[in-house]
C-alpha atoms as a PDB file:
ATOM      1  CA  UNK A   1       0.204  39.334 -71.748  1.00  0.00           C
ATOM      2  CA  UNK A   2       3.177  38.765 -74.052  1.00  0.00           C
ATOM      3  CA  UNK A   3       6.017  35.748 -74.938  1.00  0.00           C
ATOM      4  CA  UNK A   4       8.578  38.902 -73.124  1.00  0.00           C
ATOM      5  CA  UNK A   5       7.222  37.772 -69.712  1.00  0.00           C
ATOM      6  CA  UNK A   6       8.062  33.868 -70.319  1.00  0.00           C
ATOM      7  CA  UNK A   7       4.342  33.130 -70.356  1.00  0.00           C
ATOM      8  CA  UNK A   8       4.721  30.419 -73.232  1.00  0.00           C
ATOM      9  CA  UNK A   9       8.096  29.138 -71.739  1.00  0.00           C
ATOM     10  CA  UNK A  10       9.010  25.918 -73.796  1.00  0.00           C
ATOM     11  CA  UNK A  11       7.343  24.983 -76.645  1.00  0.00           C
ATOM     12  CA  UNK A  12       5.469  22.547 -77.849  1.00  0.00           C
ATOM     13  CA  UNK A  13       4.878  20.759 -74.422  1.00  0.00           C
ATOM     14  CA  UNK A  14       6.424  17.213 -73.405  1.00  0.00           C
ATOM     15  CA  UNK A  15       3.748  14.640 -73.014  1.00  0.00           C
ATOM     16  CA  UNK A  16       3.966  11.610 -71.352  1.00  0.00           C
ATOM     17  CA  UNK A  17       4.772   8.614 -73.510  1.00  0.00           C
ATOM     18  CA  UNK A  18       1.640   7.283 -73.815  1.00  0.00           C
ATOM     19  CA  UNK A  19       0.199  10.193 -75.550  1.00  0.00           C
ATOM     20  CA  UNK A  20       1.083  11.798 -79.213  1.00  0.00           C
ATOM     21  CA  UNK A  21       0.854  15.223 -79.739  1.00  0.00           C
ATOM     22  CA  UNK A  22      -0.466  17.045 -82.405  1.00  0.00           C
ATOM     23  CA  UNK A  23      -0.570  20.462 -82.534  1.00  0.00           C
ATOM     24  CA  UNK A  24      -3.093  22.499 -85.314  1.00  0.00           C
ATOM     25  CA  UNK A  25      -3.653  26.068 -85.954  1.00  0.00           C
ATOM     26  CA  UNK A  26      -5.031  28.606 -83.863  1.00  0.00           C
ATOM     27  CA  UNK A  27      -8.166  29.144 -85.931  1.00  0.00           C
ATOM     28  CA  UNK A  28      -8.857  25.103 -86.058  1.00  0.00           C
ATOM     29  CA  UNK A  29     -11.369  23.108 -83.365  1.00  0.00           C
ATOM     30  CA  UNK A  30      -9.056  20.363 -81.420  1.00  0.00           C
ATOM     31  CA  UNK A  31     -12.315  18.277 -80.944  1.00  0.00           C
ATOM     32  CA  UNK A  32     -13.356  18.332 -84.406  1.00  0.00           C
ATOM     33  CA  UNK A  33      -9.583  17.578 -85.477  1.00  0.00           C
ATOM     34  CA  UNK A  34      -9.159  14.753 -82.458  1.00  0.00           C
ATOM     35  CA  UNK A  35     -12.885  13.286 -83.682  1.00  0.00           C
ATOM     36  CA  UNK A  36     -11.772  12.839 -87.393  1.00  0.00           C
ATOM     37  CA  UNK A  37      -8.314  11.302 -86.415  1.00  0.00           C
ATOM     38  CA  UNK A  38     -10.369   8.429 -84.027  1.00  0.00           C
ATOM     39  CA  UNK A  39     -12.933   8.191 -86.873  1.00  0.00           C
ATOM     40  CA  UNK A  40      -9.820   7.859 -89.641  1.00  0.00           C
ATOM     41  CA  UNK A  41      -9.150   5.256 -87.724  1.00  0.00           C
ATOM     42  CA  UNK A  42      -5.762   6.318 -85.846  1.00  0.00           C
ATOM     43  CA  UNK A  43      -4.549   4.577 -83.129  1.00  0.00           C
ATOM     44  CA  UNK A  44      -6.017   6.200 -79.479  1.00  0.00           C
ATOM     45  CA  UNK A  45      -4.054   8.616 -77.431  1.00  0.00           C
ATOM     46  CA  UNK A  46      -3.401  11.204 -79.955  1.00  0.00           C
ATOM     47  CA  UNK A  47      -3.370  14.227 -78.189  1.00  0.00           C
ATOM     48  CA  UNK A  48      -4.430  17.577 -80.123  1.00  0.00           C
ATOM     49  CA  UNK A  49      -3.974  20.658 -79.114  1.00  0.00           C
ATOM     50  CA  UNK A  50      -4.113  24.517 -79.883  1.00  0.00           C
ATOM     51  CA  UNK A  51      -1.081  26.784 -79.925  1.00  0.00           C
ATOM     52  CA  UNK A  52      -0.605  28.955 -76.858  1.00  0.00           C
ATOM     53  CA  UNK A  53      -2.908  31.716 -76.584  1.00  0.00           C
ATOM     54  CA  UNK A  54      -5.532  32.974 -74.305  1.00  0.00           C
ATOM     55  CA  UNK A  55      -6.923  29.247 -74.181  1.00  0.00           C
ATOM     56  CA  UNK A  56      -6.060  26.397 -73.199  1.00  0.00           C
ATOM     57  CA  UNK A  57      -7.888  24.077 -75.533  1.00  0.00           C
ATOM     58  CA  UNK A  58      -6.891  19.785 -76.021  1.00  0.00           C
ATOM     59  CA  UNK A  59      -8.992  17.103 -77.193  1.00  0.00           C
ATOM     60  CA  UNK A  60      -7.644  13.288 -76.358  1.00  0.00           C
ATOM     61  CA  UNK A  61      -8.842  10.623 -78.557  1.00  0.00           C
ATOM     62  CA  UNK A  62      -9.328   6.958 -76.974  1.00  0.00           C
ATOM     63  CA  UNK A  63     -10.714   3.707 -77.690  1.00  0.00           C
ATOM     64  CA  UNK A  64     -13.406   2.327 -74.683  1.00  0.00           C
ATOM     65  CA  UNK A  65     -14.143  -1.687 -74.082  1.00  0.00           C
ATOM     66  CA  UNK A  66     -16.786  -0.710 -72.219  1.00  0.00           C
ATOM     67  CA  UNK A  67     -20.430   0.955 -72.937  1.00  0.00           C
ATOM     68  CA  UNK A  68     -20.920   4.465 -73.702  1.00  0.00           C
ATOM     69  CA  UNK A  69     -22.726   5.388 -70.439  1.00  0.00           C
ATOM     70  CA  UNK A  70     -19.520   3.813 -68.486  1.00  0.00           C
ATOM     71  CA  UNK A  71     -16.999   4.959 -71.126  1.00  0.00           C
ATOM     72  CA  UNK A  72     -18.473   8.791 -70.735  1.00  0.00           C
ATOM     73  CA  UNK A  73     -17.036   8.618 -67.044  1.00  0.00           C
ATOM     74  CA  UNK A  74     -13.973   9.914 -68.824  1.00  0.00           C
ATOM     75  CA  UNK A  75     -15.507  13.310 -68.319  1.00  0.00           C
ATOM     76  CA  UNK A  76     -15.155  13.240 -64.968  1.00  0.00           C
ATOM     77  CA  UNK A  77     -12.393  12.051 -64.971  1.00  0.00           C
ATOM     78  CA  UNK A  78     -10.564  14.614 -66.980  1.00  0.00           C
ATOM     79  CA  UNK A  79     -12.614  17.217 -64.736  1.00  0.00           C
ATOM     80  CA  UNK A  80     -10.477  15.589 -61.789  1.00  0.00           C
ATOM     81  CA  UNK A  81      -7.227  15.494 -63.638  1.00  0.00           C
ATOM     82  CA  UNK A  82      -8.408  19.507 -64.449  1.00  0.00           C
ATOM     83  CA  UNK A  83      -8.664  20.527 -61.076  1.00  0.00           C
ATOM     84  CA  UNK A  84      -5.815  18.513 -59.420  1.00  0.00           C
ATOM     85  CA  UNK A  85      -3.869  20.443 -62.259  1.00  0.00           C
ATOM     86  CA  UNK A  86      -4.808  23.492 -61.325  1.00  0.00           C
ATOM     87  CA  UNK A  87      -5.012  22.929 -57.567  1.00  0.00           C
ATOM     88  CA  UNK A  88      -1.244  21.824 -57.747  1.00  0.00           C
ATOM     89  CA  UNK A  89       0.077  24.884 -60.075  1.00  0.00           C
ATOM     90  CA  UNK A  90      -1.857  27.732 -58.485  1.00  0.00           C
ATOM     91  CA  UNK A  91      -2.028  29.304 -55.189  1.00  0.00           C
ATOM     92  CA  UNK A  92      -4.557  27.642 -52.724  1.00  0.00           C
ATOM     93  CA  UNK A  93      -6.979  31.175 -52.997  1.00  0.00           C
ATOM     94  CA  UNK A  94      -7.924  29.986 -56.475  1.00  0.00           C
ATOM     95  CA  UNK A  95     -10.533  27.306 -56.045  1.00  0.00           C
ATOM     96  CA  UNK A  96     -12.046  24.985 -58.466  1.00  0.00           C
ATOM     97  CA  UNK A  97     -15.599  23.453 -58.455  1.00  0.00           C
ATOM     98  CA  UNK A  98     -17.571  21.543 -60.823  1.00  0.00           C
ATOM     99  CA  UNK A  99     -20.570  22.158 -62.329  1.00  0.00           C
ATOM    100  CA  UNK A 100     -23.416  19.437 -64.088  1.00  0.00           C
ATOM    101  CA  UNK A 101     -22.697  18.724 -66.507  1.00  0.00           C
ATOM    102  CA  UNK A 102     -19.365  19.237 -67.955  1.00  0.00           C
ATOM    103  CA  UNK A 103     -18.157  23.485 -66.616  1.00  0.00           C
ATOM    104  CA  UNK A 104     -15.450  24.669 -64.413  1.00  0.00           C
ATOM    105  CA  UNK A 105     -15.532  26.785 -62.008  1.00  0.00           C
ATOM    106  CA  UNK A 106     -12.876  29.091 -60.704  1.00  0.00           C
ATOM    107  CA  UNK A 107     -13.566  30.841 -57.724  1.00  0.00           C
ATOM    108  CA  UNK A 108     -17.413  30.258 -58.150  1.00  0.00           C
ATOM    109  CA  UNK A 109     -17.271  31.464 -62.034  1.00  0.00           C
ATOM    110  CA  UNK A 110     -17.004  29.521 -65.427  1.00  0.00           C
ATOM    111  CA  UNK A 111     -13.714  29.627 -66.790  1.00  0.00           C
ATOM    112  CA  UNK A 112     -14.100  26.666 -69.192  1.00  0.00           C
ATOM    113  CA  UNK A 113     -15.760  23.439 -69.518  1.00  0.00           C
ATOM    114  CA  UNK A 114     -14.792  19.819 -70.570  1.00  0.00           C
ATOM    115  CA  UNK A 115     -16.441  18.633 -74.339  1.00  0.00           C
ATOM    116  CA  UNK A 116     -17.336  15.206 -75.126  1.00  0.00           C
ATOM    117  CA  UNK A 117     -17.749  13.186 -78.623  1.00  0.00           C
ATOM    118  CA  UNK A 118     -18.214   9.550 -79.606  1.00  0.00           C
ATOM    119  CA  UNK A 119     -18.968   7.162 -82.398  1.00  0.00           C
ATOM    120  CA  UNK A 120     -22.565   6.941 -81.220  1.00  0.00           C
ATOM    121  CA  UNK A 121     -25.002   7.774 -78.547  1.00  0.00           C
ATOM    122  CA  UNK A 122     -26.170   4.489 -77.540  1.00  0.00           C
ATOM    123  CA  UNK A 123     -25.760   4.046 -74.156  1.00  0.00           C
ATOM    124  CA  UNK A 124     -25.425   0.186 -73.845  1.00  0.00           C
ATOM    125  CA  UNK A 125     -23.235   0.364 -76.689  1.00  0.00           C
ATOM    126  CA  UNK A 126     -19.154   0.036 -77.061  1.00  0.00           C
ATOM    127  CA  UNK A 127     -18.410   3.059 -78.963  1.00  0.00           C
ATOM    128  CA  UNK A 128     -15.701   2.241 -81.710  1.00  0.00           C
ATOM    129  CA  UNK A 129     -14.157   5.558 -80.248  1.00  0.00           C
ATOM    130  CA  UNK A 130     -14.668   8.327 -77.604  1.00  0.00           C
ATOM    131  CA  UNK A 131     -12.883  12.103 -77.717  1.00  0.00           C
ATOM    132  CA  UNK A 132     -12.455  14.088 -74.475  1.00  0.00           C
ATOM    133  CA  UNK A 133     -11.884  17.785 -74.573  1.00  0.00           C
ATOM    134  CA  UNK A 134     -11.176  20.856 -72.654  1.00  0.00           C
ATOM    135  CA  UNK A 135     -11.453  24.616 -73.140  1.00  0.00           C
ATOM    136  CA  UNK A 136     -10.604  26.649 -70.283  1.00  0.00           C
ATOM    137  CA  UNK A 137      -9.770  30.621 -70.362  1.00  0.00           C
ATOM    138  CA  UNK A 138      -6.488  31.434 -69.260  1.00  0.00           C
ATOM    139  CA  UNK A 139      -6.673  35.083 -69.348  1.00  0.00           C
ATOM    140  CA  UNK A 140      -9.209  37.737 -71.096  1.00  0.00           C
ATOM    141  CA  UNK A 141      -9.035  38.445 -74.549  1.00  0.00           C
ATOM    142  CA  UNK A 142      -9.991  41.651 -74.094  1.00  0.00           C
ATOM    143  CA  UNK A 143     -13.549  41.434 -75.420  1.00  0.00           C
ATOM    144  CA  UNK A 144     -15.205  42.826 -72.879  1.00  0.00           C
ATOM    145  CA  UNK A 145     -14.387  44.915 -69.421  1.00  0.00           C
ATOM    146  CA  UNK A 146     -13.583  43.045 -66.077  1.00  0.00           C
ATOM    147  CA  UNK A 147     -16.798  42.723 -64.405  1.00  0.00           C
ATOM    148  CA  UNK A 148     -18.826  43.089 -67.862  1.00  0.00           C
ATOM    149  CA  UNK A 149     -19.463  39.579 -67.004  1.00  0.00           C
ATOM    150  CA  UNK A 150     -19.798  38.357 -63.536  1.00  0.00           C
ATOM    151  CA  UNK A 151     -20.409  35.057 -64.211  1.00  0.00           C
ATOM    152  CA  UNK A 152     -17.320  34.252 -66.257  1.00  0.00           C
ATOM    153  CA  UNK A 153     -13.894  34.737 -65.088  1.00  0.00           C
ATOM    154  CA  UNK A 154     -10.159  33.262 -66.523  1.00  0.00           C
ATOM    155  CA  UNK A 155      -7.463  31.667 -64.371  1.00  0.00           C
ATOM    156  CA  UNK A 156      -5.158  34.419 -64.630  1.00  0.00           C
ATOM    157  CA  UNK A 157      -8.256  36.928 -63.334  1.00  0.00           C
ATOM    158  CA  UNK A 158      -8.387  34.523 -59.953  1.00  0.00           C
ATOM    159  CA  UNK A 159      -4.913  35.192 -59.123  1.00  0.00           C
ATOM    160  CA  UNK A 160      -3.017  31.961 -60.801  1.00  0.00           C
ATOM    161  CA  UNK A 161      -0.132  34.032 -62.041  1.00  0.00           C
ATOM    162  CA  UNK A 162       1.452  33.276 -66.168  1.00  0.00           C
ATOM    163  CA  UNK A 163       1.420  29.405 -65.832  1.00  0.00           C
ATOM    164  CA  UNK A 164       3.162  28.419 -69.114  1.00  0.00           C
ATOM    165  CA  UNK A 165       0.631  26.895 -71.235  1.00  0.00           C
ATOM    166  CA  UNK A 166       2.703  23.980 -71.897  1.00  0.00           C
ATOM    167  CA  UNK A 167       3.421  23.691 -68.479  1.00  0.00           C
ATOM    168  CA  UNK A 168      -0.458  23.647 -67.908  1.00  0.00           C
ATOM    169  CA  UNK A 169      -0.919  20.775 -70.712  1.00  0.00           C
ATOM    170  CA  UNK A 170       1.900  18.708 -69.513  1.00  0.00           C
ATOM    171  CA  UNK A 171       0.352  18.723 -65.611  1.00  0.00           C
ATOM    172  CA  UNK A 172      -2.981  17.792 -67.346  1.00  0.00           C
ATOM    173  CA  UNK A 173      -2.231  15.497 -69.418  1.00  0.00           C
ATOM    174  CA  UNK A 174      -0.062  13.626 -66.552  1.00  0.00           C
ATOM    175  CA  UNK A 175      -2.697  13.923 -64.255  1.00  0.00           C
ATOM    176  CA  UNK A 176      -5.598  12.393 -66.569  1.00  0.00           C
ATOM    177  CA  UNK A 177      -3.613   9.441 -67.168  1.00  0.00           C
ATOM    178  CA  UNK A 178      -3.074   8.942 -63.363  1.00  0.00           C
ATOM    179  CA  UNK A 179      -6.884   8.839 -62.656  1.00  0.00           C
ATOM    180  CA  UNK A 180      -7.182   6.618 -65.877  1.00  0.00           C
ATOM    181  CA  UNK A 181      -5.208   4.106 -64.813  1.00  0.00           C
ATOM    182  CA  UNK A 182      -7.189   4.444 -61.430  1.00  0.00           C
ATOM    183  CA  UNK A 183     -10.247   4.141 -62.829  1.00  0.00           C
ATOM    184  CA  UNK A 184      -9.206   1.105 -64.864  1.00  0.00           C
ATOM    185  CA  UNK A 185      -7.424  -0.331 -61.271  1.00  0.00           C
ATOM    186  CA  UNK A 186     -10.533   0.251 -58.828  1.00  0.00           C
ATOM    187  CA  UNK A 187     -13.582   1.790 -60.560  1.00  0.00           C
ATOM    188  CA  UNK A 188     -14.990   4.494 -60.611  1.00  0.00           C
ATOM    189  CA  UNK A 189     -16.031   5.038 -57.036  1.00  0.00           C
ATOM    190  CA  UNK A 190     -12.458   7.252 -56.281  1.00  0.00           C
ATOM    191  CA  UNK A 191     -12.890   9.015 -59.371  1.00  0.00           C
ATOM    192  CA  UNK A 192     -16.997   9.939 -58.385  1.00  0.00           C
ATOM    193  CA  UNK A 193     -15.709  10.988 -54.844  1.00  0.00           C
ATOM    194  CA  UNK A 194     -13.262  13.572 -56.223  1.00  0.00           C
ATOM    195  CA  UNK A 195     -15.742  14.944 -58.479  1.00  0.00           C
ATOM    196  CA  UNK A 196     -18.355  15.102 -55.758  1.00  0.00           C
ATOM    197  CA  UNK A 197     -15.702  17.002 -53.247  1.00  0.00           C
ATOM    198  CA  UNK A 198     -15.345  19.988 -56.195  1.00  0.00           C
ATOM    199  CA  UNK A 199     -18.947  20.153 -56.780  1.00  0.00           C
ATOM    200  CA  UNK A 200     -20.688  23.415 -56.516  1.00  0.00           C
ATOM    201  CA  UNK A 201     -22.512  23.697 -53.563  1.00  0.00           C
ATOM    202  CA  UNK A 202     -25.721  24.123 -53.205  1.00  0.00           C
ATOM    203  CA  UNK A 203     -25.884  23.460 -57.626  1.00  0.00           C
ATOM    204  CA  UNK A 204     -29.162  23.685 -59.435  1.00  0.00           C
ATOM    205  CA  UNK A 205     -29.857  22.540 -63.216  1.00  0.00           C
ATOM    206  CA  UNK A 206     -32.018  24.712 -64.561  1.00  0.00           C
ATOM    207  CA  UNK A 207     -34.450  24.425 -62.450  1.00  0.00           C
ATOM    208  CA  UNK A 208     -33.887  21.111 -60.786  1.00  0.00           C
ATOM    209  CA  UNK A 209     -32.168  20.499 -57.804  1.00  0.00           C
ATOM    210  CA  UNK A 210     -28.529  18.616 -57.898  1.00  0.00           C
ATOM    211  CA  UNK A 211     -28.499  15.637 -55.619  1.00  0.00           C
ATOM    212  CA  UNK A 212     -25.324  14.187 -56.569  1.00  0.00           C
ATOM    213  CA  UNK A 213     -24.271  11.342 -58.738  1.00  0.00           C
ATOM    214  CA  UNK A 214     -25.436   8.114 -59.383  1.00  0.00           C
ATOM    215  CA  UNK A 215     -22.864   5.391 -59.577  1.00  0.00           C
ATOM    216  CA  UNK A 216     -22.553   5.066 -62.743  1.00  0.00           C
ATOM    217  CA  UNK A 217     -22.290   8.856 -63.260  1.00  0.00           C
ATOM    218  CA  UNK A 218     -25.706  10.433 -64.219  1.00  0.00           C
ATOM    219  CA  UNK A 219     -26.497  13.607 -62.701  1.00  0.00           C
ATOM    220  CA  UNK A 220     -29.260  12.915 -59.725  1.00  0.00           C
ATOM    221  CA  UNK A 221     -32.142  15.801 -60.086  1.00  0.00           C
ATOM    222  CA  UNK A 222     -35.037  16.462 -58.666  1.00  0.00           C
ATOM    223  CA  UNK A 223     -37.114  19.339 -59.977  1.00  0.00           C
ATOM    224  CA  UNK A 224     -41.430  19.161 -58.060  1.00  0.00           C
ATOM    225  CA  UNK A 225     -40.878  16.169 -56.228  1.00  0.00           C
ATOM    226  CA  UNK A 226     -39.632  14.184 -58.795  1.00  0.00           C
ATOM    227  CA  UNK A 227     -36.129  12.416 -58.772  1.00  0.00           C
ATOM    228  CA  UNK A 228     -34.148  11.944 -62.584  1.00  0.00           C
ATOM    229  CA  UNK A 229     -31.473  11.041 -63.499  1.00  0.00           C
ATOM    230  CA  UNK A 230     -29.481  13.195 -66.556  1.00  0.00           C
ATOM    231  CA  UNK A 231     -26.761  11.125 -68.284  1.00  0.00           C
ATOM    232  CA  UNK A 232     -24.015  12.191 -70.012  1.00  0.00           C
ATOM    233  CA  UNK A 233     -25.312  10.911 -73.560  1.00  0.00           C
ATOM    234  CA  UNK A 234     -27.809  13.837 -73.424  1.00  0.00           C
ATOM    235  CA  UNK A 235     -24.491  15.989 -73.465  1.00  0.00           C
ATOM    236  CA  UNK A 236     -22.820  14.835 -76.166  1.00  0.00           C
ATOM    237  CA  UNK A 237     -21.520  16.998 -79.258  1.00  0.00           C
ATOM    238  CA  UNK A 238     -22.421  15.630 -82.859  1.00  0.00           C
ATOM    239  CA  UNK A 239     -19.132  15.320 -85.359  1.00  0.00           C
ATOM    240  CA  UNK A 240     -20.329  13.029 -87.278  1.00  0.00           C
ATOM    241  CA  UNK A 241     -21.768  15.127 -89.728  1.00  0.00           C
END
């Protein structure tokens, strides 16, 4: 695929207000480049993000008043924003589902997966900052064969067509901060029942059974005849180094 068929369309994309966009090189890691901004000290809502390519990769920065096990329900709640993207730019054959704890699925394969970072890992703890991410593949790269791997796919392999990448960021980004503001509005009881309606069926974690999610949004396993309950602090990625 080539900028000749319109594939990057306008460029940089136009984010809503409330975000600030900052674009870095191809070669660069928008989580580790969101997590120093929020650690610099920057004011939330910067939005980083890699140039147009055959990912689509973003990092948001924010700034909870709440604990870290609540705050973390930000992953979901991109993962909703992702697939309501998606769902609304792509023909209604290409599916999305969700898998525990952070992957998503297009037409029953892993095409990317949301990434998570904070200040700490204490769960009953206000983190002084929290980074959500995404990296989903929009096409192959052509590092392997179709087929080579049947368990990973792209969007453009399921049949979404050339989506402009900024036209992909934009939707995202305006979606997110519609289920943000409902989370902040009523909880996050609408945001756990859109999550739970993309959820692969019939999911297994390692070798535990999914059950669902808790209300506060910890994976519900249960693996012998034992129920657990896997949080999203277990899941974290370490940037503080």
């Amino acid at each position: 695929m080539s900028v000749d068929d319109g594939y990057e369309a306008v460029w940089p994309p136009l984010l809503p207000p409330l975000l600030s966009g900052r674009e870095i090189a191809a070669d660069a890691d928008p989580m580790a480049a969101a997590v120093r901004l929020a650690a610099d000290g920057e004011d939330p809502g910067a939005f980083v993000f890699g140039p147009a390519g055959d990912r689509l990769r973003f990092a948001i920065t924010l700034a909870p008043e709440v604990p870290l096990e609540r705050a973390l329900q930000m992953a979901h709640t991109l993962m909703v924003a992702v697939g309501d993207s998606i769902g609304a730019l792509t023909p209604p054959e290409v599916a999305v589902e969700y898998r525990w704890p952070t992957t998503v699925l297009v037409n029953g394969a892993e095409a990317g997966r949301v990434r998570l970072a904070a200040s700490g890992a204490d769960p009953v703890a206000v983190p002084d900052w929290l980074v959500v991410g995404l990296d989903l593949q929009l096409f192959a790269d052509g590092s392997f064969e179709p087929g080579d791997r049947p368990g990973q796919t792209s969007l453009y392999e399921e049949g979404s067509g050339p989506i402009p990448p900024s036209r992909l960021l934009e939707s995202m980004s305006r979606h997110f901060l519609t289920w943000l503001r409902r989370w902040e509005e009523d909880g996050f009881r609408p945001v756990h029942d859109a999550w739970r309606a993309r959820a692969e069926p019939g999911m297994t974690v390692a070798t535990a059974e999914f059950l669902g999610l808790d209300e506060d949004g910890r994976a519900l396993l249960k693996d012998a005849g034992d129920t657990s309950a896997d949080p999203l602090t277990a899941h974290l990625e370490d940037h503080r180094g």
